[in-house]
Every structure is written in C-alpha cells, then in structure tokens.
C-alpha atoms as a PDB file:
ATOM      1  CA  UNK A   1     113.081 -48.693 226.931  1.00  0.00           C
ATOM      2  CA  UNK A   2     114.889 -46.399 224.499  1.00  0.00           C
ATOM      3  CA  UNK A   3     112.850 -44.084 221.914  1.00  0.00           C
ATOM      4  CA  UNK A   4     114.297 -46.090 219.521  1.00  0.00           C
ATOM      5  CA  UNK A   5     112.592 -48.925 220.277  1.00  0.00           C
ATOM      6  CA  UNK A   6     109.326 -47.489 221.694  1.00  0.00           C
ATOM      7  CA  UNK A   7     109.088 -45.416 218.204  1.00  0.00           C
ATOM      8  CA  UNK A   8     109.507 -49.143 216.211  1.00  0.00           C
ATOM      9  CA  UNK A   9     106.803 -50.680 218.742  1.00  0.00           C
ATOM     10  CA  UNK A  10     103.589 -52.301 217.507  1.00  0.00           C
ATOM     11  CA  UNK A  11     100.064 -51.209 219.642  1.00  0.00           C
ATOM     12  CA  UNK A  12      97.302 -54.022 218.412  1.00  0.00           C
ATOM     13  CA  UNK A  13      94.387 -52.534 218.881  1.00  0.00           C
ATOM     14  CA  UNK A  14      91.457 -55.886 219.565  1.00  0.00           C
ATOM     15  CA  UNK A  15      88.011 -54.495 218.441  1.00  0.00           C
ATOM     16  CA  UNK A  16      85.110 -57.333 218.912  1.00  0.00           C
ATOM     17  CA  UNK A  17      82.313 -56.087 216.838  1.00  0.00           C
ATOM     18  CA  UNK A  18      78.756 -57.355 215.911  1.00  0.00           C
ATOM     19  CA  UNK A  19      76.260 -55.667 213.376  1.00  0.00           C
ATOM     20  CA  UNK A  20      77.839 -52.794 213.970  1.00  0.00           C
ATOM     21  CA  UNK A  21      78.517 -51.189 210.393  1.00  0.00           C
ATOM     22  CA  UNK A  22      77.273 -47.691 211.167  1.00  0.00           C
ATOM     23  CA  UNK A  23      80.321 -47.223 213.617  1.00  0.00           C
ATOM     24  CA  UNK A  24      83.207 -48.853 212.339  1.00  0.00           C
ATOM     25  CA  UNK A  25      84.470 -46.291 209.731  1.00  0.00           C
ATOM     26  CA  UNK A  26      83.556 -43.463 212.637  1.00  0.00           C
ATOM     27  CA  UNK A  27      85.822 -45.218 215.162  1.00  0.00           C
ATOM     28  CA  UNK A  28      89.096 -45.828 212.353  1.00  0.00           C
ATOM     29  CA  UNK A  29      88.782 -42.359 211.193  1.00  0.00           C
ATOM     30  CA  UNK A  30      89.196 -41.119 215.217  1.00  0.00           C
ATOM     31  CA  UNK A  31      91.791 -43.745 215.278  1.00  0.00           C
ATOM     32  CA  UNK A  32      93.971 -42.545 213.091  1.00  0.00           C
ATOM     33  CA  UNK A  33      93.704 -38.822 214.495  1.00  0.00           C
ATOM     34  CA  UNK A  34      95.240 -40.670 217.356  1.00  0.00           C
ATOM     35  CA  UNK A  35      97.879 -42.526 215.794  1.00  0.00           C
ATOM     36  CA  UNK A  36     100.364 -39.594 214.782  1.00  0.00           C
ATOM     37  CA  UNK A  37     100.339 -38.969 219.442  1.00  0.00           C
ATOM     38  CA  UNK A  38     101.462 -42.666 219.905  1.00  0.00           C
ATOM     39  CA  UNK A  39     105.103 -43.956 220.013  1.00  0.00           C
ATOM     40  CA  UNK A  40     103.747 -47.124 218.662  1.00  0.00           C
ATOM     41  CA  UNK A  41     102.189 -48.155 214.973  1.00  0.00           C
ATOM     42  CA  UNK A  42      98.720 -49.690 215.224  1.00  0.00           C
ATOM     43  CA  UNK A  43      97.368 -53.173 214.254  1.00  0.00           C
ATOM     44  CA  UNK A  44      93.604 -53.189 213.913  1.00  0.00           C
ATOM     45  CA  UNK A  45      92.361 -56.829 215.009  1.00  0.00           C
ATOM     46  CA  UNK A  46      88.760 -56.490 214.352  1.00  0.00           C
ATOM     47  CA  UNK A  47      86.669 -59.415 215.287  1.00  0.00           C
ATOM     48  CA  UNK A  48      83.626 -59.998 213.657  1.00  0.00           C
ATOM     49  CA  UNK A  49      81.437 -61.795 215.509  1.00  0.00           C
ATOM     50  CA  UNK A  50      78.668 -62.942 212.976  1.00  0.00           C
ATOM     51  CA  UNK A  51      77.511 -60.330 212.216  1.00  0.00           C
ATOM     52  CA  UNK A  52      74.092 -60.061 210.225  1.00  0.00           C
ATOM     53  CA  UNK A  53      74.720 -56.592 208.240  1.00  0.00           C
ATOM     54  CA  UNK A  54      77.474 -54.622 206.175  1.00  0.00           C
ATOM     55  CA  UNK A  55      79.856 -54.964 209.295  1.00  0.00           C
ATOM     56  CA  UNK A  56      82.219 -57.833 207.467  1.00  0.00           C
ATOM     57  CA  UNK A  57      81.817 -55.907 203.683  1.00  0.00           C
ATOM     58  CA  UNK A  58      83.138 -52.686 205.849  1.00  0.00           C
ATOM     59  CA  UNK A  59      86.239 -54.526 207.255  1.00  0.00           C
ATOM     60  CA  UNK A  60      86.956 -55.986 203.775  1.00  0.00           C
ATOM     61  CA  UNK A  61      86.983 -52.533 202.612  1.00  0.00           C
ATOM     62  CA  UNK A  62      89.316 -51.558 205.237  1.00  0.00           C
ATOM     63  CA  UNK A  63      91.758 -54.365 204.954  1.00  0.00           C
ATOM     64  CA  UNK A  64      91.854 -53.685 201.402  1.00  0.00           C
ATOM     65  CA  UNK A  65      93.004 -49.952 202.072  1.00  0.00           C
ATOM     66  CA  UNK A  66      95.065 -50.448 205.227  1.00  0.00           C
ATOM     67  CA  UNK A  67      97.391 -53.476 205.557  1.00  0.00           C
ATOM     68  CA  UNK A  68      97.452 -52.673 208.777  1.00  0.00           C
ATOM     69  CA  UNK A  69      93.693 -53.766 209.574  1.00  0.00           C
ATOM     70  CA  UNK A  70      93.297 -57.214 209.814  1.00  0.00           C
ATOM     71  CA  UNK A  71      90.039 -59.235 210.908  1.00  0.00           C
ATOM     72  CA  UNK A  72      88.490 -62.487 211.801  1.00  0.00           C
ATOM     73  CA  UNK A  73      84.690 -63.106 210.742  1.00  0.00           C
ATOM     74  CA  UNK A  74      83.141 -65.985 213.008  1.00  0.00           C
ATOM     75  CA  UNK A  75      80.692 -68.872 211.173  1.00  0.00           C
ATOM     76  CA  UNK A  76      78.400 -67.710 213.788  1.00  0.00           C
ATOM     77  CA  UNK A  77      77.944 -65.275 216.706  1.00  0.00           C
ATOM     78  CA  UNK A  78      79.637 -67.071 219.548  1.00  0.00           C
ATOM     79  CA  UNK A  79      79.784 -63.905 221.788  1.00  0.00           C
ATOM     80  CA  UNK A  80      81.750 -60.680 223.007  1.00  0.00           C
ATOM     81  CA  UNK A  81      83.852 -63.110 225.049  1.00  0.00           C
ATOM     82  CA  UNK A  82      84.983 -65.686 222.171  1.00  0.00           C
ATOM     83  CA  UNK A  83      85.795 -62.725 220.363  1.00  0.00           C
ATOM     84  CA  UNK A  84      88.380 -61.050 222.989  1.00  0.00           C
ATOM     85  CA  UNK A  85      90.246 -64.395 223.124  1.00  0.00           C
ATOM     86  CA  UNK A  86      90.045 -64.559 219.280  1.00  0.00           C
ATOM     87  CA  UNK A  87      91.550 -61.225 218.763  1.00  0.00           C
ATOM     88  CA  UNK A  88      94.230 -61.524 221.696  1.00  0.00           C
ATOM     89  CA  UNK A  89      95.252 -64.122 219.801  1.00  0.00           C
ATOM     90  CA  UNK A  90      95.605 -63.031 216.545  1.00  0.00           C
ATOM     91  CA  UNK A  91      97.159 -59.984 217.998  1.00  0.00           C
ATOM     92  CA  UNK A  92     101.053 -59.830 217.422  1.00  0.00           C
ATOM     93  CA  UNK A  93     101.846 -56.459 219.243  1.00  0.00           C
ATOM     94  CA  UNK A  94     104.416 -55.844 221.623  1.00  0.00           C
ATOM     95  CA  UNK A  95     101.480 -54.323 223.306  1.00  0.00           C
ATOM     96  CA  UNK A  96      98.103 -55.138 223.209  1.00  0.00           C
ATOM     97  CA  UNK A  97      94.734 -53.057 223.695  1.00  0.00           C
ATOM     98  CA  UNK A  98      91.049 -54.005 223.813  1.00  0.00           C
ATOM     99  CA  UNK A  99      88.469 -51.395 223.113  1.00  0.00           C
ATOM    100  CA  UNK A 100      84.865 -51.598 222.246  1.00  0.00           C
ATOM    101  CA  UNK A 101      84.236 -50.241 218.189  1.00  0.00           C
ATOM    102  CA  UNK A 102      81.167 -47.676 219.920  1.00  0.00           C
ATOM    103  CA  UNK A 103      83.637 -45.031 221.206  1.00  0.00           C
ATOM    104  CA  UNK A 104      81.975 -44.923 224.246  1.00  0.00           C
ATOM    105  CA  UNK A 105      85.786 -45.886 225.566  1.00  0.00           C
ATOM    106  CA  UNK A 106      87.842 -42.757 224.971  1.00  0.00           C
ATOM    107  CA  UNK A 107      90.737 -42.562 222.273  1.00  0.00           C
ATOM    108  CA  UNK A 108      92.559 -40.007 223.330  1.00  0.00           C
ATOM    109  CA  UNK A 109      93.088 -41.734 226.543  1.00  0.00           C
ATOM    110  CA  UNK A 110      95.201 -44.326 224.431  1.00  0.00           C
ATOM    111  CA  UNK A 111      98.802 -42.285 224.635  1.00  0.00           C
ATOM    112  CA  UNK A 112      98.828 -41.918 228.097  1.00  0.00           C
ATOM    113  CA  UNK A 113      97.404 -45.767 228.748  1.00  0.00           C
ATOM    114  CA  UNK A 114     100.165 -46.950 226.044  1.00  0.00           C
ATOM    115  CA  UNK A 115     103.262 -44.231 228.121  1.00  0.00           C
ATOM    116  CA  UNK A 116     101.713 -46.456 231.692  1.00  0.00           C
ATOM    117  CA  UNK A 117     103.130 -49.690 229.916  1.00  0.00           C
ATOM    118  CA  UNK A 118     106.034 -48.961 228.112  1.00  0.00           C
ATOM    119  CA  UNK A 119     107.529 -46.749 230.604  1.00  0.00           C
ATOM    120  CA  UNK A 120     107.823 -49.963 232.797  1.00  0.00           C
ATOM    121  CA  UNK A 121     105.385 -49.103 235.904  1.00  0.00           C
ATOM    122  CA  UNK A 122     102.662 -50.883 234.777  1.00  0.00           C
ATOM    123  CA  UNK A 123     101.282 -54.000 233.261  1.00  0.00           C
ATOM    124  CA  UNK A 124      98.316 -52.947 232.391  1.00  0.00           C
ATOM    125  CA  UNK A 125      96.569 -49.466 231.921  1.00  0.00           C
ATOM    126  CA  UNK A 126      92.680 -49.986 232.257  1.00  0.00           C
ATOM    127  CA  UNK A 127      89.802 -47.677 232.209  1.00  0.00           C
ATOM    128  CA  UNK A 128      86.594 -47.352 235.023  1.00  0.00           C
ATOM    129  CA  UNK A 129      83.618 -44.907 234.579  1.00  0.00           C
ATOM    130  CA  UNK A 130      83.367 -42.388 237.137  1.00  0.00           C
ATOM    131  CA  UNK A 131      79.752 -42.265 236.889  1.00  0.00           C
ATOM    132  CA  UNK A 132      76.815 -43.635 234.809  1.00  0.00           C
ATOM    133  CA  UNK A 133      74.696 -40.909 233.404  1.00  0.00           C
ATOM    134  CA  UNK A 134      72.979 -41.819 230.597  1.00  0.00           C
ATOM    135  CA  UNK A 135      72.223 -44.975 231.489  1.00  0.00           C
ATOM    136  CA  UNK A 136      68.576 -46.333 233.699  1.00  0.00           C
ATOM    137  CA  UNK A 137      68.355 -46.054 236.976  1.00  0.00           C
ATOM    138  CA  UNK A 138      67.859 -49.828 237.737  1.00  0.00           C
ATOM    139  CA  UNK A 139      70.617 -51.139 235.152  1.00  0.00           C
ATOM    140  CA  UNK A 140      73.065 -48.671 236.922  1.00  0.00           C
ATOM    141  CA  UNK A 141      71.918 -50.028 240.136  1.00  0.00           C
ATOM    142  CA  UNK A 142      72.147 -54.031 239.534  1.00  0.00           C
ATOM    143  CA  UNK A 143      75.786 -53.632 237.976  1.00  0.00           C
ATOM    144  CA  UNK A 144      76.458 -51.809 241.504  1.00  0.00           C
ATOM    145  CA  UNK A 145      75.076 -54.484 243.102  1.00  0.00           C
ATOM    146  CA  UNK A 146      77.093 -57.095 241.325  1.00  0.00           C
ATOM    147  CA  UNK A 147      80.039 -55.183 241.532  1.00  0.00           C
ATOM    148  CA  UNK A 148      79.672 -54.980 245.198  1.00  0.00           C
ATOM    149  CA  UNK A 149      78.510 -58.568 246.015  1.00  0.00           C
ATOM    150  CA  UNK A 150      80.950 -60.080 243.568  1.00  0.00           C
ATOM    151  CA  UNK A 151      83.810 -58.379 245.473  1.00  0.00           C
ATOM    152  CA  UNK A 152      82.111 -60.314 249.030  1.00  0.00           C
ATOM    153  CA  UNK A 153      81.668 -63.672 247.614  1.00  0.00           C
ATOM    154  CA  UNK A 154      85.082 -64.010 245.377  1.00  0.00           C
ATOM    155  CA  UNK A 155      89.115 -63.778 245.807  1.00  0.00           C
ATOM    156  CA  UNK A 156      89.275 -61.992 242.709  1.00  0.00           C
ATOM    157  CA  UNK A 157      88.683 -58.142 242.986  1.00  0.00           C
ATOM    158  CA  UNK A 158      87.021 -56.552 240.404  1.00  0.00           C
ATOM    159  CA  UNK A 159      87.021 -53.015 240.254  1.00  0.00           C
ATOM    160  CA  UNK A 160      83.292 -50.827 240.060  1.00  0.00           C
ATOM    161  CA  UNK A 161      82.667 -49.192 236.755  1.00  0.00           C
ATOM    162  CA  UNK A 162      86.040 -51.163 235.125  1.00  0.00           C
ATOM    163  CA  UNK A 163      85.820 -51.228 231.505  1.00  0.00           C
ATOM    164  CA  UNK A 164      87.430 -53.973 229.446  1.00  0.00           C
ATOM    165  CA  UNK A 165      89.201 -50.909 227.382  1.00  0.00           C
ATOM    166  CA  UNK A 166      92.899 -51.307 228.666  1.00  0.00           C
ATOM    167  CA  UNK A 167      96.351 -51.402 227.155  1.00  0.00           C
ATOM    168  CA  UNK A 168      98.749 -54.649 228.406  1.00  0.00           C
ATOM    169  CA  UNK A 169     101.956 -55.634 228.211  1.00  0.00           C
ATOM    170  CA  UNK A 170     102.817 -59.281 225.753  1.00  0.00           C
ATOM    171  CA  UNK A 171     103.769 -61.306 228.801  1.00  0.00           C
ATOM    172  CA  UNK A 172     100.441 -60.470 230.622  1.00  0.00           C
ATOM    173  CA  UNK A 173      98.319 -60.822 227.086  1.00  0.00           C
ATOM    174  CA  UNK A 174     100.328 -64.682 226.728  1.00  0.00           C
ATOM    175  CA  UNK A 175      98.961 -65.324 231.007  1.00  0.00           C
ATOM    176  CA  UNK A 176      95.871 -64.540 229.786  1.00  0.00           C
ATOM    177  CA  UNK A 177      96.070 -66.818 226.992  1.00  0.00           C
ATOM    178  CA  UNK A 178      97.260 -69.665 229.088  1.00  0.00           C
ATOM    179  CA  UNK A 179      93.927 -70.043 230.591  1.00  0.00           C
ATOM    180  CA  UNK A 180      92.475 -72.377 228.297  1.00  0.00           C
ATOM    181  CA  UNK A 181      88.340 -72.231 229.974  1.00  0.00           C
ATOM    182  CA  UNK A 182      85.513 -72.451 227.243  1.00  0.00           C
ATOM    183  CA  UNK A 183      83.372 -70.426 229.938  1.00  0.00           C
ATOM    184  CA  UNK A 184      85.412 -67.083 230.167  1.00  0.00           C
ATOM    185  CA  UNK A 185      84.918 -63.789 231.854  1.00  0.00           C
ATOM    186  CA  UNK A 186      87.281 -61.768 230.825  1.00  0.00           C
ATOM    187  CA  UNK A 187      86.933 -58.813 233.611  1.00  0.00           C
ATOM    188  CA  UNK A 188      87.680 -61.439 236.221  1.00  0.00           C
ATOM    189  CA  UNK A 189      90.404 -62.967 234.285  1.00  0.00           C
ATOM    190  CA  UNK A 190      92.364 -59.828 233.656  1.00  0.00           C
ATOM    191  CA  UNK A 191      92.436 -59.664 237.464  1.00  0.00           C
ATOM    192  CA  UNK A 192      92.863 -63.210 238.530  1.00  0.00           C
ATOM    193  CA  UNK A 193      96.272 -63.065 236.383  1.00  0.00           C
ATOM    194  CA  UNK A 194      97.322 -60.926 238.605  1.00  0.00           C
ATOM    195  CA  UNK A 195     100.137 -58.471 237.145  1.00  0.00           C
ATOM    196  CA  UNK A 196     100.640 -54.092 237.868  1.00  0.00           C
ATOM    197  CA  UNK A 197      97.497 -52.408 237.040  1.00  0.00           C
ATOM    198  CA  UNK A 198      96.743 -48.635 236.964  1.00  0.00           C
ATOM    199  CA  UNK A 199      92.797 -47.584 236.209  1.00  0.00           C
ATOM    200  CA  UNK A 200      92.353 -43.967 234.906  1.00  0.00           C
ATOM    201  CA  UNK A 201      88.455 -42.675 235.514  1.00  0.00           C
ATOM    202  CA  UNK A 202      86.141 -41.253 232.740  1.00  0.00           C
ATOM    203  CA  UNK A 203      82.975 -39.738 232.581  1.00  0.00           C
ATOM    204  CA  UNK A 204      80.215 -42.208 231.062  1.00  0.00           C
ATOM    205  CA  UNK A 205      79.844 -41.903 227.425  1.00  0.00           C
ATOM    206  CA  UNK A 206      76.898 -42.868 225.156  1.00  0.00           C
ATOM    207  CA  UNK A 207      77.506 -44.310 222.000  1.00  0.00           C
ATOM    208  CA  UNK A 208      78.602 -42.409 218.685  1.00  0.00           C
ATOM    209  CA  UNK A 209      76.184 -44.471 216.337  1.00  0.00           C
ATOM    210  CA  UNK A 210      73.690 -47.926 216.026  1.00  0.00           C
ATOM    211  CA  UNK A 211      72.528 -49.409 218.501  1.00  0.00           C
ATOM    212  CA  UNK A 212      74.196 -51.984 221.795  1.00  0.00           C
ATOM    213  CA  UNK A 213      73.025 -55.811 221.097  1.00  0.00           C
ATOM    214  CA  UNK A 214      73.460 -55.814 225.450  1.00  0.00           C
ATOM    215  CA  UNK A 215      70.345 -56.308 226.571  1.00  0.00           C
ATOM    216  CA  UNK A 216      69.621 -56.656 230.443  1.00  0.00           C
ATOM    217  CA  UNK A 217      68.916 -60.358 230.110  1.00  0.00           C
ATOM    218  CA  UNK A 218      72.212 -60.768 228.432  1.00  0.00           C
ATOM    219  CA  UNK A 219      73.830 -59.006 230.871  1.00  0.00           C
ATOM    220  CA  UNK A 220      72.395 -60.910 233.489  1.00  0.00           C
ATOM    221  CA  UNK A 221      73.823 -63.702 232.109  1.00  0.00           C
ATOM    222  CA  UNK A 222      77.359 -61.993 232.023  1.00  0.00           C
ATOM    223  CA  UNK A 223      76.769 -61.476 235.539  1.00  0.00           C
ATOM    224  CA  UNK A 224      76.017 -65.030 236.309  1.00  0.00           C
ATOM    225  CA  UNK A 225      78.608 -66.812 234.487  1.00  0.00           C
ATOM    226  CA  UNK A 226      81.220 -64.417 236.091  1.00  0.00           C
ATOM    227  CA  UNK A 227      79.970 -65.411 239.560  1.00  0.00           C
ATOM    228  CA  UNK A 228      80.264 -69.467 238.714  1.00  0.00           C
ATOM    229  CA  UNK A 229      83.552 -68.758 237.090  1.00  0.00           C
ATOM    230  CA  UNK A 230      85.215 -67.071 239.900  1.00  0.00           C
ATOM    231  CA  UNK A 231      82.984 -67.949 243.086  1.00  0.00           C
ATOM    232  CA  UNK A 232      82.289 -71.226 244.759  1.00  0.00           C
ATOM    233  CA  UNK A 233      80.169 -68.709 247.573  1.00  0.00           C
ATOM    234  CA  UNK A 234      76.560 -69.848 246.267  1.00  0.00           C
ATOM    235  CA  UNK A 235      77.098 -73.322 246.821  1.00  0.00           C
ATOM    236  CA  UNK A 236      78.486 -72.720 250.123  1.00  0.00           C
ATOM    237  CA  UNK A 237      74.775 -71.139 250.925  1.00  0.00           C
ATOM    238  CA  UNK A 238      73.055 -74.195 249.440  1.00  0.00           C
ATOM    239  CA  UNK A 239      74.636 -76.036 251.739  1.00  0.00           C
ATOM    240  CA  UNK A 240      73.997 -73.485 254.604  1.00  0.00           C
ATOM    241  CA  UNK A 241      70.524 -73.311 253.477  1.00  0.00           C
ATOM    242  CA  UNK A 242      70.442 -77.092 253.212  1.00  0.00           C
ATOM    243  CA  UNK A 243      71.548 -77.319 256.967  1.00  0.00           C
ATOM    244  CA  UNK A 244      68.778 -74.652 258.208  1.00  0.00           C
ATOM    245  CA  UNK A 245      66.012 -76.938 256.526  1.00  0.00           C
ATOM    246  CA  UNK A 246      67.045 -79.775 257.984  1.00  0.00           C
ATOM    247  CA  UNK A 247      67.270 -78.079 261.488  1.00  0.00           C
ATOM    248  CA  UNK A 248      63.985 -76.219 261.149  1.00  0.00           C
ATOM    249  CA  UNK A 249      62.066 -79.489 259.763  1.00  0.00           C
ATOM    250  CA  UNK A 250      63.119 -81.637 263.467  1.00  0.00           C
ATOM    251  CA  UNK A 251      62.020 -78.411 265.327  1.00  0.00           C
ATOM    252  CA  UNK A 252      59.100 -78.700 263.744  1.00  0.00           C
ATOM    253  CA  UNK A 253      58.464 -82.627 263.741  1.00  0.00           C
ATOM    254  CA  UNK A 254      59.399 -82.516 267.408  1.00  0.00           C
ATOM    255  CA  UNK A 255      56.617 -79.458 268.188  1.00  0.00           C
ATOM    256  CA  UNK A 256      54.365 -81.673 265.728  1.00  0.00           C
ATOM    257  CA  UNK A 257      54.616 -84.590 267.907  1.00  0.00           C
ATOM    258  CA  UNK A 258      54.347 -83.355 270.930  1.00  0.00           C
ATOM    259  CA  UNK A 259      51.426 -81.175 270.316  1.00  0.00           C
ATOM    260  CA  UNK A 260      49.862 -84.112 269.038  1.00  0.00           C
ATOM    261  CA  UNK A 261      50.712 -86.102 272.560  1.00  0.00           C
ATOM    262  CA  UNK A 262      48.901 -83.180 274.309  1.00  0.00           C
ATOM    263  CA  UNK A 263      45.978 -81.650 272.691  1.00  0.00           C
ATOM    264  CA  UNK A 264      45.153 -84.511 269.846  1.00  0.00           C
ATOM    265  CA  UNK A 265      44.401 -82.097 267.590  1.00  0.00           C
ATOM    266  CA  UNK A 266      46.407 -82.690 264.245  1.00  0.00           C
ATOM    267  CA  UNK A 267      43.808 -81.442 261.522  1.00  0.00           C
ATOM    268  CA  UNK A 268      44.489 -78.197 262.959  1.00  0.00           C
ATOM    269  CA  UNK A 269      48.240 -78.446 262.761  1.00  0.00           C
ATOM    270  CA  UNK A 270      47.182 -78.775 258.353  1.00  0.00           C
ATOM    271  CA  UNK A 271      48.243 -75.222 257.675  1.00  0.00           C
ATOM    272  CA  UNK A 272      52.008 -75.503 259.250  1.00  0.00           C
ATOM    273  CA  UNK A 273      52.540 -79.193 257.827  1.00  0.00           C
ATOM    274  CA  UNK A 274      51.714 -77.257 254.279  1.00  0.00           C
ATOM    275  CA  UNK A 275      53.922 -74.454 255.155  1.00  0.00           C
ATOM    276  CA  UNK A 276      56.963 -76.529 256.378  1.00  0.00           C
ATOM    277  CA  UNK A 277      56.578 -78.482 253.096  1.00  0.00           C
ATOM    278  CA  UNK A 278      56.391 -75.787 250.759  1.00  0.00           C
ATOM    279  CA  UNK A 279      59.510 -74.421 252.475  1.00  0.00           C
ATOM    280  CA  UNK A 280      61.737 -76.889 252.372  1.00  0.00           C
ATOM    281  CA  UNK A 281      60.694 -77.899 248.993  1.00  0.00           C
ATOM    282  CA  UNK A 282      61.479 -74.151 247.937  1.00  0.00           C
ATOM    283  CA  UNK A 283      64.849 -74.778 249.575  1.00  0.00           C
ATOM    284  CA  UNK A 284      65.541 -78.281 247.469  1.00  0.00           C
ATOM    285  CA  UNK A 285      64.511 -76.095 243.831  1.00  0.00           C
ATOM    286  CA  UNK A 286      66.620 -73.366 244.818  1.00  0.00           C
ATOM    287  CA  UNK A 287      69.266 -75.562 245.381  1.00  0.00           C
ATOM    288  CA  UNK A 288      69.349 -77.944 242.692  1.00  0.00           C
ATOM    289  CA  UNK A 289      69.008 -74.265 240.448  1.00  0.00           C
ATOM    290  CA  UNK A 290      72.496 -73.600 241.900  1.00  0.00           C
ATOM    291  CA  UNK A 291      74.250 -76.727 241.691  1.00  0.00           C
ATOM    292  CA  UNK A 292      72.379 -77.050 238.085  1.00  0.00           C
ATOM    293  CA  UNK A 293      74.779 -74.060 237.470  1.00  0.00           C
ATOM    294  CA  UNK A 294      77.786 -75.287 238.286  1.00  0.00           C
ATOM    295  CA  UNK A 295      77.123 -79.161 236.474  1.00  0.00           C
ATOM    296  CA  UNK A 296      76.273 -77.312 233.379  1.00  0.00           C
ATOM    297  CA  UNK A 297      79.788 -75.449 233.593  1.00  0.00           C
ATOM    298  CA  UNK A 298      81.306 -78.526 234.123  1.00  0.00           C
ATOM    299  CA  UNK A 299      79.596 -79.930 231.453  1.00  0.00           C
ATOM    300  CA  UNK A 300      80.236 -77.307 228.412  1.00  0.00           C
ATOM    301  CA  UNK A 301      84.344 -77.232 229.829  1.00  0.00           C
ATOM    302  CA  UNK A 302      84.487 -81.039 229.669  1.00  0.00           C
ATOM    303  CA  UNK A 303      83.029 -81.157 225.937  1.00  0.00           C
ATOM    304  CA  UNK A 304      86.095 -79.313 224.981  1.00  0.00           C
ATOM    305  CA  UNK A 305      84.419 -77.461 222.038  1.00  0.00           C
ATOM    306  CA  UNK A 306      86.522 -74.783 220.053  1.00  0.00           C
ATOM    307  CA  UNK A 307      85.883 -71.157 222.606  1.00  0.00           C
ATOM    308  CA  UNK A 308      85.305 -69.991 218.423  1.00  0.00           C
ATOM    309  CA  UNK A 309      85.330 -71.484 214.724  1.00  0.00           C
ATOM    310  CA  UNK A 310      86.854 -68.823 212.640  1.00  0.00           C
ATOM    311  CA  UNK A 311      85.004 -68.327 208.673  1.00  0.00           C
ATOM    312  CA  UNK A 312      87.245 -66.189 207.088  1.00  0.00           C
ATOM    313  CA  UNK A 313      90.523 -63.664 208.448  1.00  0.00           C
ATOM    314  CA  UNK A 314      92.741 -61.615 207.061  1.00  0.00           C
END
C-alpha cells in the first residue's frame, strides 16, 4: 500500500459506552492528540448502550461539533457485547478498531497497531496486559483461571490478559460479521475467525474517570457464556460424571446385597444408603444445571430476537 492511499485511509474507531459521561470528552480530547501520528482519518462510532446519565447529551454535543463522530443510542442496555456488533457494523473504515471509552487501553499504542495492518503482516493488531496491578487479588486470580481452563476445554485459543482493544483489517471485521449468534463472545470470536494476529503487551492501567459497571457477578457471567459458546467440554463431564454414578451405585447395591445375605443387618447399612442417595442426586442437579445451560442457549438463538434495537444514531 502506497502513502497515497494509506494517507486517504479511514481508522473507525468502535467505542461501546454506558453511563459513562465523566470520560467521554477526556478520551476524544487524547484522541485527537493522536490523530495528527496516524496515516489514517478517524471515525468515532460511539455506542451508547442505554445509558442512564449525560452520556447520550455528551455524544450529541460531539456529533454536533465533529462530523466525524457518529453514534448509536440503544432503547435499552442490551450489553457490552450487542454494542461491539452494533458499532462494527456501523463502522465504514477501511480499518476498524475497538477500544474501551476508560483509557485504561492505551492511545498511543494506536499508530503502531494501525502500521501492523496496513503494512500487510497482519490482520489484526491486539493488545494483552502484562500484569494486573491494581486490580484484587481474587478477580486477578479467577480470570487466570478461566483463561487457563478455557484454553484446556476449547479449540479456540484465547490469549491471557487479551484485551478487546485491537485494530483489524475490513475483510476480517465483515468474518466477524458473518457470524450471525444472538449469544456472542467476542474474545473467542475474534479468534475462532481465525486470520494474522500480532498482540503487543502493556502494563495494567486503572481508569482515567467514573466508575466500571463490571461487577464480578457480571463477569462471571461473561465467563460462562464464553465457555457454552465455544466449549462442548462440560457436557462431556456430565456424561462422565453420569457414567461414574451409575458405576458406583451397582458397586454399592451389589456390597448392599450381599452384606445383607451375610450379616442381616440392614438398619445399620442407613447411613451409606443416605450417602449414596445424596450423591447421586448431587450428580443428577449438577447435571441438569449444565445441560440447563446449553437448552437455554439454544433457546434465546432459536427466538431469533434482534442481538440490539437501535433508538436513535447519527
């Protein structure tokens, strides 16, 4: 690609934000002392996803005084996820980038991310932390955990500490796209579409203003719907676990029975018949919890509901 054409290129910049009016001026003003280092002109897509305070007055504001910035305010909050797909959507760039509004992903990272894809080498130019100071102890060691057991149970590889900040070429952004699921994880999906990635590390960064709406509950339930989406492992061990019970449960009826041929004692044999049916009945909950999982995935894909219903853009 000639300067020519890298100089005339368009960077769309996807921004998912929710109640998060005390950054988003903070994160266009470092922006745009970024802009003037890129080959490329930038195309806010900022994606409100309902928010509850100033946050869709601010983008107004901005649209107003950039016609660059454009923005898409959902009827409701339908989640970080619906608001990715919105945004890569709406985005018409011959590169695309998704970075989180907090500035906890680093902007002056963006030229050399942006040089990774239009020099031809890569697809995609992602971001991983290095490390996780600033953040508790047992957060940073669950997301370790499900980084690690994620990478046993599923086919797709997902890098530890990757953020979803990266910078992608159109023809990965329209693979991406092509995935119609209502149930999407967008950190597996950016790897299941396969395509030349490069990650560059960062130090851990804490957030320039407000407050994050990711609680550890919510990001439990990240963790979980990434594991149904892109792992079939856990009902593998319900039936391994289904197996075992059945196996253990004819041991034990056959010691039952043959104890009770020998001694004729079987009131004392009360506290294993308890145990055996407590455990097996633990088994059948823990199962039908698993498999619950999965039906209800099924279920919410089949309804074929809109991933986001759009109330005003610009």
């Amino acid at each position: 690609m000639d300067t020519q054409t890298q100089e005339m290129s368009i960077l769309s910049l996807v921004v998912p934000v929710h109640n998060e009016e005390d950054t988003i001026n903070i994160f266009y003003q470092e922006l745009q002392k970024i802009s003037p280092q890129l080959p490329a002109t930038i195309h806010y897509h900022f994606i409100d996803d309902g928010s509850t305070d100033n946050t869709l007055a601010i983008l107004r504001k901005l649209a107003a005084k950039d016609a660059n910035v454009h923005y898409i305010s959902f009827s409701r909050n339908f989640g970080k996820e619906a608001g990715l797909y919105a945004g890569l959507k709406q985005a018409d760039g011959d590169f695309v980038a998704v970075m989180d509004v907090d500035l906890q992903d680093p902007p002056e990272l963006l030229p050399e991310m942006l040089a990774g894809v239009q020099n031809g080498d890569y697809d995609a130019v992602g971001t991983r932390r290095s490390n996780r100071d600033g953040e508790s102890k047992i957060r940073s060691w669950f997301s370790e955990q499900f980084y690690k057991w994620m990478n046993k149970i599923s086919q797709t590889h997902l890098v530890d500490g990757a953020r979803d900040y990266r910078v992608m070429t159109r023809q990965m952004v329209d693979a991406i796209l092509a995935l119609p699921e209502n149930q999407r994880f967008s950190k597996g999906i950016f790897t299941w579409v396969g395509f030349r990635t490069k990650y560059i590390p960062f130090e851990n960064r804490e957030r320039v203003a407000g407050n994050t709406s990711w609680s550890f509950w919510s990001l439990t339930k990240y963790a979980i719907e990434g594991i149904v989406s892109f792992s079939t492992v856990p009902l593998t061990v319900v039936t391994v676990l289904g197996f075992l019970s059945f196996i253990v449960s004819i041991i034990s009826a056959i010691f039952i029975v043959i104890r009770a041929l020998i001694s004729n004692t079987s009131v004392a044999g009360w506290p294993s018949m308890v145990t055996i049916i407590l455990f097996i009945g633990g088994i059948q909950l823990l199962s039908l919890g698993v498999i619950g999982r999965y039906i209800a995935a099924i279920f919410l894909e089949t309804k074929k509901r809109p991933i986001y219903i759009s109330r005003e853009e610009k």
